[in-house]
N, C-alpha and C. Protein backbone atom coordinates (compact mmCIF):
# COMPACT_ATOMS: atom_id res chain seq x y z
N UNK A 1 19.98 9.25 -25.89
CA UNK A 1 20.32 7.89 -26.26
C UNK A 1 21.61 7.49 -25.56
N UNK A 2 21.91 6.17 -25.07
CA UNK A 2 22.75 5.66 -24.35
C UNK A 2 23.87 4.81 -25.26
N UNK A 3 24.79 4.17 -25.12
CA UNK A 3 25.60 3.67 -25.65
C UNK A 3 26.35 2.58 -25.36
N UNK A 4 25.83 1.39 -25.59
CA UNK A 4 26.36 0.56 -24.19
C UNK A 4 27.90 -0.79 -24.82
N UNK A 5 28.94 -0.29 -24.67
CA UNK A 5 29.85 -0.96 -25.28
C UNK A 5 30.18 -2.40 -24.48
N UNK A 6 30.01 -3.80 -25.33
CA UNK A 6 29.61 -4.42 -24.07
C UNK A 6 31.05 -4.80 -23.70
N UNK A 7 32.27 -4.48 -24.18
CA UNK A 7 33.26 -4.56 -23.44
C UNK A 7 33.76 -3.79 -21.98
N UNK A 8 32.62 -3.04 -22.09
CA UNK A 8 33.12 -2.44 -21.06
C UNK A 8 31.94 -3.02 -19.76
N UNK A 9 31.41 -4.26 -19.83
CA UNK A 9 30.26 -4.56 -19.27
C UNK A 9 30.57 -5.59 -18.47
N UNK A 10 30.95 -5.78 -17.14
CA UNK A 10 31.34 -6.28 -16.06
C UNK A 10 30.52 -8.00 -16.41
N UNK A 11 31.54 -9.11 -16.52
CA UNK A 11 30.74 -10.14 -16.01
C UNK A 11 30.32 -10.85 -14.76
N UNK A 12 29.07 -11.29 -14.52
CA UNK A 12 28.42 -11.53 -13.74
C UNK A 12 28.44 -13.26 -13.27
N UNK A 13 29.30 -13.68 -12.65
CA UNK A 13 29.49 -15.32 -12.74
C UNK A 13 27.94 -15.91 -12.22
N UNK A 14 27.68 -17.24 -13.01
CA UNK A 14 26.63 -17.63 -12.25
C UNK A 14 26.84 -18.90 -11.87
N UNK A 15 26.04 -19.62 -10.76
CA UNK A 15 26.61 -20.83 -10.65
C UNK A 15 26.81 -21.99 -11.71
N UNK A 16 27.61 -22.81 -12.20
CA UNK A 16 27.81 -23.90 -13.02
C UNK A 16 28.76 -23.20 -14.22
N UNK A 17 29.21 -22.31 -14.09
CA UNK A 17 30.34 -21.82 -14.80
C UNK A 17 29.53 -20.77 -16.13
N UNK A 18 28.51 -20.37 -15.93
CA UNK A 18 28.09 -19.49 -16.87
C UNK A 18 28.13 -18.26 -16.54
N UNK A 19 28.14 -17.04 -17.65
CA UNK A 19 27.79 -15.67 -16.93
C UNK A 19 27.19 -14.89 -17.80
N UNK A 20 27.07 -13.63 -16.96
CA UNK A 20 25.96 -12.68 -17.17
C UNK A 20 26.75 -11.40 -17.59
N UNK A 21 25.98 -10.62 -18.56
CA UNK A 21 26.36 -8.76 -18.97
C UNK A 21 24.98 -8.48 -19.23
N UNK A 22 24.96 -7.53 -17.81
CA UNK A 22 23.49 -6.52 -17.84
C UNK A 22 23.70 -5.85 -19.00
N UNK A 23 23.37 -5.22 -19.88
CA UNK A 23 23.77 -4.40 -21.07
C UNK A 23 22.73 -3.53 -20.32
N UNK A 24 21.39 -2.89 -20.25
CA UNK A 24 20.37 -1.99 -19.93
C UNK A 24 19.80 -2.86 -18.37
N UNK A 25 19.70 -1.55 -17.29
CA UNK A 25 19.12 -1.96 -16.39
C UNK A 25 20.34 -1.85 -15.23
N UNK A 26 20.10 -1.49 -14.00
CA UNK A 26 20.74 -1.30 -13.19
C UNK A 26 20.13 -2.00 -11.64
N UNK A 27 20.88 -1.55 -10.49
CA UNK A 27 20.70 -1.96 -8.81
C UNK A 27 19.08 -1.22 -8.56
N UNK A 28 19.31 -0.45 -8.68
CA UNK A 28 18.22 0.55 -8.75
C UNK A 28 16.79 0.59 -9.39
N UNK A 29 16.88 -0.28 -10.19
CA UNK A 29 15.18 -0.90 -11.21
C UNK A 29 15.49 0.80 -11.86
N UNK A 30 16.05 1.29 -12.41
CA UNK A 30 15.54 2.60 -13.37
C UNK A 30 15.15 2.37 -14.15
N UNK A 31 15.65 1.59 -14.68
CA UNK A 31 14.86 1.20 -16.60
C UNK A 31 13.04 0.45 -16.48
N UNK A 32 12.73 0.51 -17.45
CA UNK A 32 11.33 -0.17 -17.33
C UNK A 32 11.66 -2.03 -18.13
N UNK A 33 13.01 -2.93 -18.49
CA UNK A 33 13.32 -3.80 -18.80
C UNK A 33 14.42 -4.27 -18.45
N UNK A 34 15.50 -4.87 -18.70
CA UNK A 34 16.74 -5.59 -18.61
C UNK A 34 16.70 -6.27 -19.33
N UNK A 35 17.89 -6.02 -19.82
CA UNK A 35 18.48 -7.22 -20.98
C UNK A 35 19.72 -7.50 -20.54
N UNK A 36 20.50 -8.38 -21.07
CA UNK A 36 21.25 -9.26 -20.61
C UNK A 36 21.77 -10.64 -21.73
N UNK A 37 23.04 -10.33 -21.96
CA UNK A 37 24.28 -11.17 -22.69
C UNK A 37 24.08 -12.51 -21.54
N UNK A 38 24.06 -13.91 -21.58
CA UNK A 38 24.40 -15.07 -20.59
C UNK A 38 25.38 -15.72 -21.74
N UNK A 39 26.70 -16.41 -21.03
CA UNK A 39 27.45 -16.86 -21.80
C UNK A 39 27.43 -18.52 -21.55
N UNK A 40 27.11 -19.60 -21.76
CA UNK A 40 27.08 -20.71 -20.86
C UNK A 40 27.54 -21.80 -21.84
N UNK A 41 28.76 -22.26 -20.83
CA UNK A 41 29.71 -23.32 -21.51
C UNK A 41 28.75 -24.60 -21.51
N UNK A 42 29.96 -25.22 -22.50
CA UNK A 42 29.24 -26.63 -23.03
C UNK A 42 28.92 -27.43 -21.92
N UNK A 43 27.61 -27.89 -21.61
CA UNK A 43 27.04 -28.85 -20.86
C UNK A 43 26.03 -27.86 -19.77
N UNK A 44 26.60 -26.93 -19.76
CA UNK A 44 25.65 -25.90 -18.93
C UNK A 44 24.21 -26.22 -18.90
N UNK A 45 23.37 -26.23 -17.64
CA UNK A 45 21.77 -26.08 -17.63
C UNK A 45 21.35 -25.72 -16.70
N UNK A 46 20.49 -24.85 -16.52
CA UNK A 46 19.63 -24.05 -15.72
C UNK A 46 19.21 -24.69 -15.19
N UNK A 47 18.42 -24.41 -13.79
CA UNK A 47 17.42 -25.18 -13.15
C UNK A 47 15.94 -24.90 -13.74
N UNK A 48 15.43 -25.71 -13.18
CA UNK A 48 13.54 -25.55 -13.69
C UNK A 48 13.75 -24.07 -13.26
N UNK A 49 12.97 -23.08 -13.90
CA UNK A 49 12.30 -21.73 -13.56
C UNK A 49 11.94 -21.09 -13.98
N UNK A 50 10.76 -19.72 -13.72
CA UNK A 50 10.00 -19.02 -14.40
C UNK A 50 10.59 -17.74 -13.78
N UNK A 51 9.70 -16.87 -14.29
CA UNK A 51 9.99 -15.08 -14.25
C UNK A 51 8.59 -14.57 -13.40
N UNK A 52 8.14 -13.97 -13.10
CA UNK A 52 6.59 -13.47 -12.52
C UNK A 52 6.53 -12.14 -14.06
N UNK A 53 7.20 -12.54 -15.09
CA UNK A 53 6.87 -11.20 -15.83
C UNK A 53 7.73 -12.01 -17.24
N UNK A 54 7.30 -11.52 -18.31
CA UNK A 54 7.25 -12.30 -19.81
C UNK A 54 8.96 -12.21 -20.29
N UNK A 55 9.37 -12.88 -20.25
CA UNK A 55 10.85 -12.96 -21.05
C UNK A 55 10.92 -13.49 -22.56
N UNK A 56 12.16 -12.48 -23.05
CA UNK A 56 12.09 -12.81 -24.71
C UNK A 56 13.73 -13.01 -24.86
N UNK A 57 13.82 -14.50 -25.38
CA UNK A 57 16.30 -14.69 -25.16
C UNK A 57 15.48 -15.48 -26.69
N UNK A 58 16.74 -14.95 -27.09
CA UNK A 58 17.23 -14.77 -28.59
C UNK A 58 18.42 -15.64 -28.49
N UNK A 59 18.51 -16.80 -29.31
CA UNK A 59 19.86 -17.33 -29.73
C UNK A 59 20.82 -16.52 -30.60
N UNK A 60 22.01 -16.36 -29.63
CA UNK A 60 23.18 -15.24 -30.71
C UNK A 60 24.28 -16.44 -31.19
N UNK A 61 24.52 -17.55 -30.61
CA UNK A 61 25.61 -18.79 -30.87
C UNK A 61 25.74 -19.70 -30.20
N UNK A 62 26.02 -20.65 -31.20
CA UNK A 62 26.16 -21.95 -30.08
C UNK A 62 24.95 -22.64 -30.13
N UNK A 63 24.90 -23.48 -29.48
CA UNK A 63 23.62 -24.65 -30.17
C UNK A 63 22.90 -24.73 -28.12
N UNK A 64 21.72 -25.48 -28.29
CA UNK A 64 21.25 -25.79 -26.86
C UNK A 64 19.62 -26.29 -27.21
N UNK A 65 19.37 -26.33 -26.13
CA UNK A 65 18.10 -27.31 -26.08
C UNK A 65 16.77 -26.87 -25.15
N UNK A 66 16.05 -27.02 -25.24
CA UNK A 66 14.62 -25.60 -23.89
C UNK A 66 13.93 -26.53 -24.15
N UNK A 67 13.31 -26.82 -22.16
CA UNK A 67 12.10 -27.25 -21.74
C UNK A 67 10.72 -26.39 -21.29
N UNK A 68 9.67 -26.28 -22.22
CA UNK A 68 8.19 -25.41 -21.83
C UNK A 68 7.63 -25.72 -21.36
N UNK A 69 7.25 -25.81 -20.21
CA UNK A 69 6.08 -26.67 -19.46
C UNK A 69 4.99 -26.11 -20.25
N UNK A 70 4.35 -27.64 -21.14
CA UNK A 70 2.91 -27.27 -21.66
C UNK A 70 3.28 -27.54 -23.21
N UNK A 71 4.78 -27.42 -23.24
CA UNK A 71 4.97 -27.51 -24.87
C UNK A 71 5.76 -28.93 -25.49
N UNK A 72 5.18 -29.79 -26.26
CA UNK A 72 5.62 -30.96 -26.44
C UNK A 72 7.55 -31.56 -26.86
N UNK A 73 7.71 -32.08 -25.97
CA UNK A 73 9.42 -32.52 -26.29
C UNK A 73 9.99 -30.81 -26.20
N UNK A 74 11.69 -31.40 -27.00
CA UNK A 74 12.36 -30.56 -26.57
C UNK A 74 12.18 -29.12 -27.75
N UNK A 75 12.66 -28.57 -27.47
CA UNK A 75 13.32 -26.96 -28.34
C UNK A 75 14.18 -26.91 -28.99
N UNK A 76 14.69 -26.97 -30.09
CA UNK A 76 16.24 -26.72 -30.62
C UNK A 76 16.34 -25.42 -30.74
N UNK A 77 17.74 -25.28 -29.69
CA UNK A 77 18.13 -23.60 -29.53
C UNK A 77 19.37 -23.61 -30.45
N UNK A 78 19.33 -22.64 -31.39
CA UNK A 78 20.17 -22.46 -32.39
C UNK A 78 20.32 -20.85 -32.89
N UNK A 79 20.88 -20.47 -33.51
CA UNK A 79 20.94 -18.53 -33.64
C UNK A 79 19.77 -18.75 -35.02
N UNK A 80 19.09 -17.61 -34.55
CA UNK A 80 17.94 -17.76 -35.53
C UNK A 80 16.39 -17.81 -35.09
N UNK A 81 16.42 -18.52 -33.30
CA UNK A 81 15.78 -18.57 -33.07
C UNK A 81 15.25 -17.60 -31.87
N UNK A 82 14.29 -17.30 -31.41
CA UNK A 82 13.98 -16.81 -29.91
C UNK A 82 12.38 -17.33 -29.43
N UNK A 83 12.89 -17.48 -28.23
CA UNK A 83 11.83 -18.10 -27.27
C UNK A 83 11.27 -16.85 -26.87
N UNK A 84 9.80 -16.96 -26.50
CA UNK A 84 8.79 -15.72 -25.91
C UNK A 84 8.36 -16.46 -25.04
N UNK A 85 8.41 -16.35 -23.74
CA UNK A 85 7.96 -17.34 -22.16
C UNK A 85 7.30 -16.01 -21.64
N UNK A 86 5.87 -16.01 -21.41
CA UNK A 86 5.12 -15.67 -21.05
C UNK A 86 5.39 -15.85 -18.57
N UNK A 87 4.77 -14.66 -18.38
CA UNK A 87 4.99 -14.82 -17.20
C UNK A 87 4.38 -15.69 -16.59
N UNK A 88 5.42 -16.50 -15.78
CA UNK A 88 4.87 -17.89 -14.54
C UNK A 88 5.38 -19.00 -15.37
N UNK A 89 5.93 -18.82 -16.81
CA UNK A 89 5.79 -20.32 -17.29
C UNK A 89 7.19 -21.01 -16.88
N UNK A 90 6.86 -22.06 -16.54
CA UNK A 90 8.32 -22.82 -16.00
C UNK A 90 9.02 -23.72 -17.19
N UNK A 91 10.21 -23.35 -17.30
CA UNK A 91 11.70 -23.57 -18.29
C UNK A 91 12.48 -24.01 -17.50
N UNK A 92 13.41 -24.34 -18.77
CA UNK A 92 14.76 -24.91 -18.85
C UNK A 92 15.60 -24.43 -19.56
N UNK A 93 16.94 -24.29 -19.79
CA UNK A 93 17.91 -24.76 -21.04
C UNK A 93 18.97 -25.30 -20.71
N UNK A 94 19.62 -25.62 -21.68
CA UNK A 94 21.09 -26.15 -21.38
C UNK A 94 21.48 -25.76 -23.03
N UNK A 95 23.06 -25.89 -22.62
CA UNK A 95 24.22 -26.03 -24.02
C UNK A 95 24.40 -27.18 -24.05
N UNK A 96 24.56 -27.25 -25.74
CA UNK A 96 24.75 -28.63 -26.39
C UNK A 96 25.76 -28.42 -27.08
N UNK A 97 26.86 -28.93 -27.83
CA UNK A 97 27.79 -29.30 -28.64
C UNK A 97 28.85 -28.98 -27.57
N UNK A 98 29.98 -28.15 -28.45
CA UNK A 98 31.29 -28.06 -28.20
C UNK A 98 31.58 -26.68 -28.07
N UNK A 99 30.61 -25.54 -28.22
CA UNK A 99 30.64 -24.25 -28.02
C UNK A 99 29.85 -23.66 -26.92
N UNK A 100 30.27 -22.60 -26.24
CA UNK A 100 29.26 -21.73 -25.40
C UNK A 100 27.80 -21.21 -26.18
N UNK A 101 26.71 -21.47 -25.57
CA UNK A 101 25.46 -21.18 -25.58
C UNK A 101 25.39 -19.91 -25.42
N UNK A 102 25.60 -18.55 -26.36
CA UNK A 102 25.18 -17.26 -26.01
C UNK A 102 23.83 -17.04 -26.58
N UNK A 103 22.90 -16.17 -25.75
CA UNK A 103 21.78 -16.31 -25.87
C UNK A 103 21.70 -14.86 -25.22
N UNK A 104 20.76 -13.69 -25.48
CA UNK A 104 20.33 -12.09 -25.24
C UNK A 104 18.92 -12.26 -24.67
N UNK A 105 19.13 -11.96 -23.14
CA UNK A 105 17.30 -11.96 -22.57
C UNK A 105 17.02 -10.84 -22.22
N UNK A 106 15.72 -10.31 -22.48
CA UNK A 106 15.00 -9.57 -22.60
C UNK A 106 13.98 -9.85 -21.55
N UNK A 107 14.15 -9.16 -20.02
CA UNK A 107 13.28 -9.31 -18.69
C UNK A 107 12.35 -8.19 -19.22
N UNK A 108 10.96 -8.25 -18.80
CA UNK A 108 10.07 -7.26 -19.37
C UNK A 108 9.47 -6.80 -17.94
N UNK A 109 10.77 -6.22 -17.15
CA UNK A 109 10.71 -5.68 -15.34
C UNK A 109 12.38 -5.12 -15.47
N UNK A 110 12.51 -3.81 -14.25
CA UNK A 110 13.13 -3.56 -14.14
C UNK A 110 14.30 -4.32 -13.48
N UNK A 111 14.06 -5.35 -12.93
CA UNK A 111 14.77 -6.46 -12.25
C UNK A 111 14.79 -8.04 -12.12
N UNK A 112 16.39 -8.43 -12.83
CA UNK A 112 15.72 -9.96 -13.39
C UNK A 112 15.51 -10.46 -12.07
N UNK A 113 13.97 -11.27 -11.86
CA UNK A 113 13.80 -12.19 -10.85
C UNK A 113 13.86 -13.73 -11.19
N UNK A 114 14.65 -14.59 -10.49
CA UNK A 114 14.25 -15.86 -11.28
C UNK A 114 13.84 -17.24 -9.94
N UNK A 115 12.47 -17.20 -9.83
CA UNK A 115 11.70 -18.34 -8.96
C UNK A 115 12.40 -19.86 -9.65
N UNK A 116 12.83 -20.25 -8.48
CA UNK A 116 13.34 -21.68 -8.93
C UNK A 116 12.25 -22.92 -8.57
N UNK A 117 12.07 -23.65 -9.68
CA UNK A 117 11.17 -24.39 -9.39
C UNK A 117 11.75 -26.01 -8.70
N UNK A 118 11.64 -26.63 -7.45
CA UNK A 118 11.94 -28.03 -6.96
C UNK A 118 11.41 -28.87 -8.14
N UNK A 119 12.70 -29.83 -8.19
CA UNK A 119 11.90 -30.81 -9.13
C UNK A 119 11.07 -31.75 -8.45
């Protein structure tokens, strides 16, 4: 068994001022998943995009909002909740209020891939 203290877990900047802590999963694909802490300040939003493989992000704090292609209006992302996006399906999110959007994803591949979709 491993032990993964996430202070000791390098952040990963992403563009628009959000970031990333691999917690499981490495350069190397060893693991058979990746998970992953994203921290994303207020107003933050992703571009359109899918995974080629099923993702599961869990609201840990902070409030936000998810687009499903296929699923009517918006999502309220709140702690309490988690999204299950099946592989290929094309998303969104963003942060809403006055706090960072932390949210725990669960890549079901040894390596997060993320296809950006043109709007």
């Amino acid at each position: 068994m491993s032990l993964v203290n996430h202070n000791d877990v390098p952040l990963q900047p992403f563009p628009g001022g959000a970031t990333y802590q691999t917690l499981v999963g490495d350069d190397e694909g060893s693991t058979p998943v990746r998970i992953g802490i994203q921290t994303s300040p207020p107003g933050y939003a992703t571009p359109t995009h899918s995974h080629p493989y099923m993702e599961v992000i869990t609201i840990l704090s902070g409030s936000g909002e998810a687009w499903i292609e296929g699923q009517e209006g918006l999502a309220t992302l709140e702690p309490g909740v988690t999204l299950v996006l099946p592989a290929h399906q094309p998303h969104w999110f963003r942060a809403t209020g006055d706090q960072p959007l932390v949210t725990c994803g669960v890549h079901a591949s040894p390596d997060r891939i993320v296809d950006i979709h043109e709007a």
